[in-house]
PDB file of N, CA and C in Angstrom:
ATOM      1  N   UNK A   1      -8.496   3.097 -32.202  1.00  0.00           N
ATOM      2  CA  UNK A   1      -8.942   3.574 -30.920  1.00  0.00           C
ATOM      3  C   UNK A   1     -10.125   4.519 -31.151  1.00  0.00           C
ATOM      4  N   UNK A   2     -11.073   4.186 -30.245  1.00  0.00           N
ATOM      5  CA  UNK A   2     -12.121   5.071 -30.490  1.00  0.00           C
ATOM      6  C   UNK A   2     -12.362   6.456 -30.345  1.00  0.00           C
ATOM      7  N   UNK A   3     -13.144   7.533 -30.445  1.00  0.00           N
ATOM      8  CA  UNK A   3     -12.760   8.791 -29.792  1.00  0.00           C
ATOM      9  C   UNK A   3     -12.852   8.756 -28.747  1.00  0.00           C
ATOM     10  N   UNK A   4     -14.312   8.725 -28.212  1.00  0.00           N
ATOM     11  CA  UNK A   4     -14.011   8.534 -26.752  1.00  0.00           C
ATOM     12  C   UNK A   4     -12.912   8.267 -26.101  1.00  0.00           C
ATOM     13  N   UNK A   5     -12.217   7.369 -26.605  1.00  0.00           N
ATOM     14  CA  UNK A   5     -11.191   7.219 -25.495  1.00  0.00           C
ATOM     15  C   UNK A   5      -9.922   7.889 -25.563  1.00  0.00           C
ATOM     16  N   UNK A   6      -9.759   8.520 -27.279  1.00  0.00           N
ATOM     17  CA  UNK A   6      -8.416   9.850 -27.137  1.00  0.00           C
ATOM     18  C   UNK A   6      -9.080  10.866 -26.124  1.00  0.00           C
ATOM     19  N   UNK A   7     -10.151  11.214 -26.477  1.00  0.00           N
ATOM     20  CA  UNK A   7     -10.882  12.535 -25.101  1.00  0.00           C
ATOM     21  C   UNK A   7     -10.785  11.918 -23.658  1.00  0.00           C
ATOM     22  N   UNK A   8     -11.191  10.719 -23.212  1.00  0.00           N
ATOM     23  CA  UNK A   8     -10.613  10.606 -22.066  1.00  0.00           C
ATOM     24  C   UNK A   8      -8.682  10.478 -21.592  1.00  0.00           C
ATOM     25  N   UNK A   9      -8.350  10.004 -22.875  1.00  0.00           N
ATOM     26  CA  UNK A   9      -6.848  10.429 -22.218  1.00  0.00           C
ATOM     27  C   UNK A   9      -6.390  11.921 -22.519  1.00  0.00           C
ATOM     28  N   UNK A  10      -7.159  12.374 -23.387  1.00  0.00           N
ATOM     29  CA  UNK A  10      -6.436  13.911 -23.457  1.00  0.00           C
ATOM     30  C   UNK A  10      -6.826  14.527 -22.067  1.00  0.00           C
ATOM     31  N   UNK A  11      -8.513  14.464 -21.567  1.00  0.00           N
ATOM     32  CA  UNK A  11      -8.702  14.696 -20.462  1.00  0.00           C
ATOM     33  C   UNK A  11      -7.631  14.639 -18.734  1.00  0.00           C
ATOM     34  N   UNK A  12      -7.347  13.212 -18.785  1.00  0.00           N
ATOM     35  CA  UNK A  12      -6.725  12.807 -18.133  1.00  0.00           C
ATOM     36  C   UNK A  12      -5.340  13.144 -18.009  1.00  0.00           C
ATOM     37  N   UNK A  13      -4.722  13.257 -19.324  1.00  0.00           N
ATOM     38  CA  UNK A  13      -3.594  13.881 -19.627  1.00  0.00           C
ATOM     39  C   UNK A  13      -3.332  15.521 -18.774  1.00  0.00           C
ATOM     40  N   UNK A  14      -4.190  15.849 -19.098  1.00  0.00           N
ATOM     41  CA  UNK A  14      -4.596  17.370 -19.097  1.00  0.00           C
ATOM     42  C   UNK A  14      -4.444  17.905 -17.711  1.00  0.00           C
ATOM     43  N   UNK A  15      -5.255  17.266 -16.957  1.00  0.00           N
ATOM     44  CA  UNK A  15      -5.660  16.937 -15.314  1.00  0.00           C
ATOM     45  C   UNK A  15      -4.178  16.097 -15.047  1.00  0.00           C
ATOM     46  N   UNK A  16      -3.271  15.151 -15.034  1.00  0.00           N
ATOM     47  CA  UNK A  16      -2.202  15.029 -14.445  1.00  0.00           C
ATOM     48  C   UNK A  16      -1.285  16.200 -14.894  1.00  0.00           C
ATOM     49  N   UNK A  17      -1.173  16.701 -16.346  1.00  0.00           N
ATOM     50  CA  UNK A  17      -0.173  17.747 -16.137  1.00  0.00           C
ATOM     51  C   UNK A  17      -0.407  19.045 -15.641  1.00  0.00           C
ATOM     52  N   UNK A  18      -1.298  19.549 -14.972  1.00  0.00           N
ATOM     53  CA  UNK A  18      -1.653  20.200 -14.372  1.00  0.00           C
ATOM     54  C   UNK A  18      -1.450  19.966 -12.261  1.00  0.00           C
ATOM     55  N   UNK A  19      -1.486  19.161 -12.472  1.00  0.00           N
ATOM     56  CA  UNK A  19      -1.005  18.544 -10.754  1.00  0.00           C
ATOM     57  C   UNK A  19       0.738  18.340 -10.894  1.00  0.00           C
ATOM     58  N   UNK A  20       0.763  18.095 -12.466  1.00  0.00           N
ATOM     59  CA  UNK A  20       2.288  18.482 -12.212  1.00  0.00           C
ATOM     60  C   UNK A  20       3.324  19.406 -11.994  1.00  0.00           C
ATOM     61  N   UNK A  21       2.332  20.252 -12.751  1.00  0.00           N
ATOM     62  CA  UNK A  21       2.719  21.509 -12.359  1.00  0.00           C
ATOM     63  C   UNK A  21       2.655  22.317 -11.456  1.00  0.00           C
ATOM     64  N   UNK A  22       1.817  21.953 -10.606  1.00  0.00           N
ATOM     65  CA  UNK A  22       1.787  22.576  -9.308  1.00  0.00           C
ATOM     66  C   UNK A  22       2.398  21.843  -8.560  1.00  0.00           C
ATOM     67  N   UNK A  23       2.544  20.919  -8.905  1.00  0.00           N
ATOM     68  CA  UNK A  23       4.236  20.044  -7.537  1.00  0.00           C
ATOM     69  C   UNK A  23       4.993  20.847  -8.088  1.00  0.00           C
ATOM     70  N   UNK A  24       5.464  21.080  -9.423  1.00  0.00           N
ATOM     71  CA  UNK A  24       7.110  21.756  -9.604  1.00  0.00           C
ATOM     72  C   UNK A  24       7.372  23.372  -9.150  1.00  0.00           C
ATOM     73  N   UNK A  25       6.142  23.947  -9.413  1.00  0.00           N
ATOM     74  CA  UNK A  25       6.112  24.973  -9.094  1.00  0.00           C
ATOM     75  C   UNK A  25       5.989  25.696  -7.400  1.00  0.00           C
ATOM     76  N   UNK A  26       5.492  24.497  -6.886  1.00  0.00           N
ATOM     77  CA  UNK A  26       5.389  25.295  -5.093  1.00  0.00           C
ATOM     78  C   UNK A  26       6.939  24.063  -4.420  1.00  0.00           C
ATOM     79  N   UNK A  27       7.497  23.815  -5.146  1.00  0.00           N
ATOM     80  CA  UNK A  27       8.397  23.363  -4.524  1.00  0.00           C
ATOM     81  C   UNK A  27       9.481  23.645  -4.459  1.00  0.00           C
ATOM     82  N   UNK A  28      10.632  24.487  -3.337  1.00  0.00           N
ATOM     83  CA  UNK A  28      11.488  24.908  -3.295  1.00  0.00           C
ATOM     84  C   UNK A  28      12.773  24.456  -4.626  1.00  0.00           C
ATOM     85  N   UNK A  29      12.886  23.208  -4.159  1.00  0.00           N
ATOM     86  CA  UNK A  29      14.018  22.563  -4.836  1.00  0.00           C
ATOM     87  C   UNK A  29      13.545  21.518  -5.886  1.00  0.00           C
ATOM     88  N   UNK A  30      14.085  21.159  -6.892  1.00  0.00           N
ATOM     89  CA  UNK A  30      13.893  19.842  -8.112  1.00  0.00           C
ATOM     90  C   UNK A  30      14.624  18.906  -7.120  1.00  0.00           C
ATOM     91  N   UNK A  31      14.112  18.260  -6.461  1.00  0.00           N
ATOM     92  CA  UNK A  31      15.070  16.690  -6.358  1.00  0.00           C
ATOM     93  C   UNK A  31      14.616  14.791  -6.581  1.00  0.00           C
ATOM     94  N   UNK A  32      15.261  14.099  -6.417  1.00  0.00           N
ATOM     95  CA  UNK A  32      14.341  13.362  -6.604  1.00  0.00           C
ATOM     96  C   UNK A  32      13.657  12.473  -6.543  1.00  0.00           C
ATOM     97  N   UNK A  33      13.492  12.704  -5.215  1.00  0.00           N
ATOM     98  CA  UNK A  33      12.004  12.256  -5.075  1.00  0.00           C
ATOM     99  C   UNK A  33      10.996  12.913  -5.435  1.00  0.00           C
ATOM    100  N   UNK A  34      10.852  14.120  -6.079  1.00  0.00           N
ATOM    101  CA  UNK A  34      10.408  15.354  -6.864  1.00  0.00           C
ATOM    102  C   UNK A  34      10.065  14.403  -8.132  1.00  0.00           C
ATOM    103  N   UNK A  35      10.787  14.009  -8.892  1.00  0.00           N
ATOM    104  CA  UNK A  35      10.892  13.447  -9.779  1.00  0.00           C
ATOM    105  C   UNK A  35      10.213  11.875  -9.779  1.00  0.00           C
ATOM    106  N   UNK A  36      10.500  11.186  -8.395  1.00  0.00           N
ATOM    107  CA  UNK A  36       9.931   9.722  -8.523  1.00  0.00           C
ATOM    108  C   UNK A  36       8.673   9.877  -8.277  1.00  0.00           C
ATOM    109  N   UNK A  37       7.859  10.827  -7.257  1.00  0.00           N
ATOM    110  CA  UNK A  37       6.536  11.601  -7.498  1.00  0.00           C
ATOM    111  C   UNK A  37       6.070  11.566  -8.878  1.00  0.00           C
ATOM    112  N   UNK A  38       6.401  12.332  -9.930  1.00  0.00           N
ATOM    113  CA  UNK A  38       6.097  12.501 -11.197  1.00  0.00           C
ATOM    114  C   UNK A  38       5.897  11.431 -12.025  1.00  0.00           C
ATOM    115  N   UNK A  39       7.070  10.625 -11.721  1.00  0.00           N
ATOM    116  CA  UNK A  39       7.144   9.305 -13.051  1.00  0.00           C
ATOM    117  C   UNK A  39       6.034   8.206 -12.192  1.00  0.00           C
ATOM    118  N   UNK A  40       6.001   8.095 -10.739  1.00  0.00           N
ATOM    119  CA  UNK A  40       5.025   6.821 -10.254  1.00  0.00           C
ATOM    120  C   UNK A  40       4.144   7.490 -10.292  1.00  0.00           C
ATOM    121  N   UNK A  41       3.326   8.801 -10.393  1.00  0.00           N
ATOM    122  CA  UNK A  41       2.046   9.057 -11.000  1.00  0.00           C
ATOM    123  C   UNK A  41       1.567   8.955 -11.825  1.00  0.00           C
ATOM    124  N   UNK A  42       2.606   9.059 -12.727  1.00  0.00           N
ATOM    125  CA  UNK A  42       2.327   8.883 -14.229  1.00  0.00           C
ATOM    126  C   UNK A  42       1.964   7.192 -14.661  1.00  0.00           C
ATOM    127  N   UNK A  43       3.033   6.557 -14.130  1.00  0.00           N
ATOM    128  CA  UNK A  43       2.656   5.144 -13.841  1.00  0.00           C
ATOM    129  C   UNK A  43       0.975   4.592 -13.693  1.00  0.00           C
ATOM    130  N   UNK A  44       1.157   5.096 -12.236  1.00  0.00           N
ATOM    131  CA  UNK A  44      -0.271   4.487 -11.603  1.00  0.00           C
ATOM    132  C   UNK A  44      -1.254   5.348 -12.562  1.00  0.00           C
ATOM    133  N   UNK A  45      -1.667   6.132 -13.361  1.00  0.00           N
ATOM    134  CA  UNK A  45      -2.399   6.873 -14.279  1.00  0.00           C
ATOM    135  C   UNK A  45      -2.968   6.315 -15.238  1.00  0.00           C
ATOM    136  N   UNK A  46      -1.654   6.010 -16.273  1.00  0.00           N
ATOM    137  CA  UNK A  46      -1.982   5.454 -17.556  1.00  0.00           C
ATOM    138  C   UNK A  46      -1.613   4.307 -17.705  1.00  0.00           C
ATOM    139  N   UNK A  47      -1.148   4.013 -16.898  1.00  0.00           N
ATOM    140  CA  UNK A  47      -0.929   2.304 -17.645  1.00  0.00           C
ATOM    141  C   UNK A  47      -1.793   1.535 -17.016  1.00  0.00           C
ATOM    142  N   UNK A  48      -2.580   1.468 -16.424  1.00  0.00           N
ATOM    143  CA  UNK A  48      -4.069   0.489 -16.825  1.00  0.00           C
ATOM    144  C   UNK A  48      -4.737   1.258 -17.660  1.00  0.00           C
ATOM    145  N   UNK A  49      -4.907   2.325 -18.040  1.00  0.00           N
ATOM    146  CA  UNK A  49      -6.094   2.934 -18.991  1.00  0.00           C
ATOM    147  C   UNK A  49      -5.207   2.803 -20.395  1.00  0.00           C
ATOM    148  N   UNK A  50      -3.859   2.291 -20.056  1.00  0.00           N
ATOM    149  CA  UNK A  50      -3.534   2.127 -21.778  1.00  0.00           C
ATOM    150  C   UNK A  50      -3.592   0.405 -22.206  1.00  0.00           C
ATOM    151  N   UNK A  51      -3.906   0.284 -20.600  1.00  0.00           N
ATOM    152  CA  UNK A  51      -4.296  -1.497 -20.946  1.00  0.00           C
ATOM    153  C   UNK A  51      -5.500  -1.716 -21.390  1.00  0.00           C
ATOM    154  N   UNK A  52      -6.525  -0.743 -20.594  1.00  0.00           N
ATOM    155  CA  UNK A  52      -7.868  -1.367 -20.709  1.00  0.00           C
ATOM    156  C   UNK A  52      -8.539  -0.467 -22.020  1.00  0.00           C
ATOM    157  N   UNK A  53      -7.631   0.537 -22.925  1.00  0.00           N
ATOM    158  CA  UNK A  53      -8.044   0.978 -23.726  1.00  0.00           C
ATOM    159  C   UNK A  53      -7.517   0.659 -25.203  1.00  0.00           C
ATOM    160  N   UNK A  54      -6.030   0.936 -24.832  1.00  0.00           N
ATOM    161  CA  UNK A  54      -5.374   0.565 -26.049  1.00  0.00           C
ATOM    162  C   UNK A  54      -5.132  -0.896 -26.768  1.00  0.00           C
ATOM    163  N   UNK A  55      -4.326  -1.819 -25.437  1.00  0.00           N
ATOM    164  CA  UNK A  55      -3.835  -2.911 -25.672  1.00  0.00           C
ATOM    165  C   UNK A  55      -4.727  -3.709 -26.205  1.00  0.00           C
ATOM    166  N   UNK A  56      -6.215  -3.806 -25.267  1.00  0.00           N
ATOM    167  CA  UNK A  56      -7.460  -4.735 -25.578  1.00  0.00           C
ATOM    168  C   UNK A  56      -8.417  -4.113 -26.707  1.00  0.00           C
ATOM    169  N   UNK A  57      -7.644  -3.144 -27.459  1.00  0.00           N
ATOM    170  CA  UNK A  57      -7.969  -2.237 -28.801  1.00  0.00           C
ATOM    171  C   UNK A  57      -7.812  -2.985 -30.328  1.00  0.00           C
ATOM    172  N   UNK A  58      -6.730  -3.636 -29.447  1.00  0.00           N
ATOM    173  CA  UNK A  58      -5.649  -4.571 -30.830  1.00  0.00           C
ATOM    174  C   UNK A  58      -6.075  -5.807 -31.046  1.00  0.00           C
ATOM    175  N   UNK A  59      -6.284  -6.387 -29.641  1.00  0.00           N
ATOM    176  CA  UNK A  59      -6.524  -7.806 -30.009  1.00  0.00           C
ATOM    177  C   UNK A  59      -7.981  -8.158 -30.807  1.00  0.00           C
TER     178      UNK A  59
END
């Protein structure tokens, strides 16, 4: 994998856990849909950029 593209996921990384943290933190209660928030962001995030970076890295 090239650099560029660890710096754009560290970037990216960086910038979602930071929005994550401000959902957990201004929110009264953990529940979960608290939680399905977190994991389908994470979803919709990286997994095309681990398709269009990593996977098509290999072949």
């Amino acid at each position: 994998m090239k650099t560029s593209a660890i710096i754009r996921f560290l970037i990216l990384g960086a910038l979602w856990l930071a929005l994550v943290l401000m959902i957990v933190l201004r929110t009264e209660r953990f529940t979960l849909y608290t939680l399905f928030v977190i994991v389908a962001s994470a979803i919709i995030i990286f997994v095309p950029v681990y398709k269009k970076y990593v996977k098509n890295d290999r072949a």
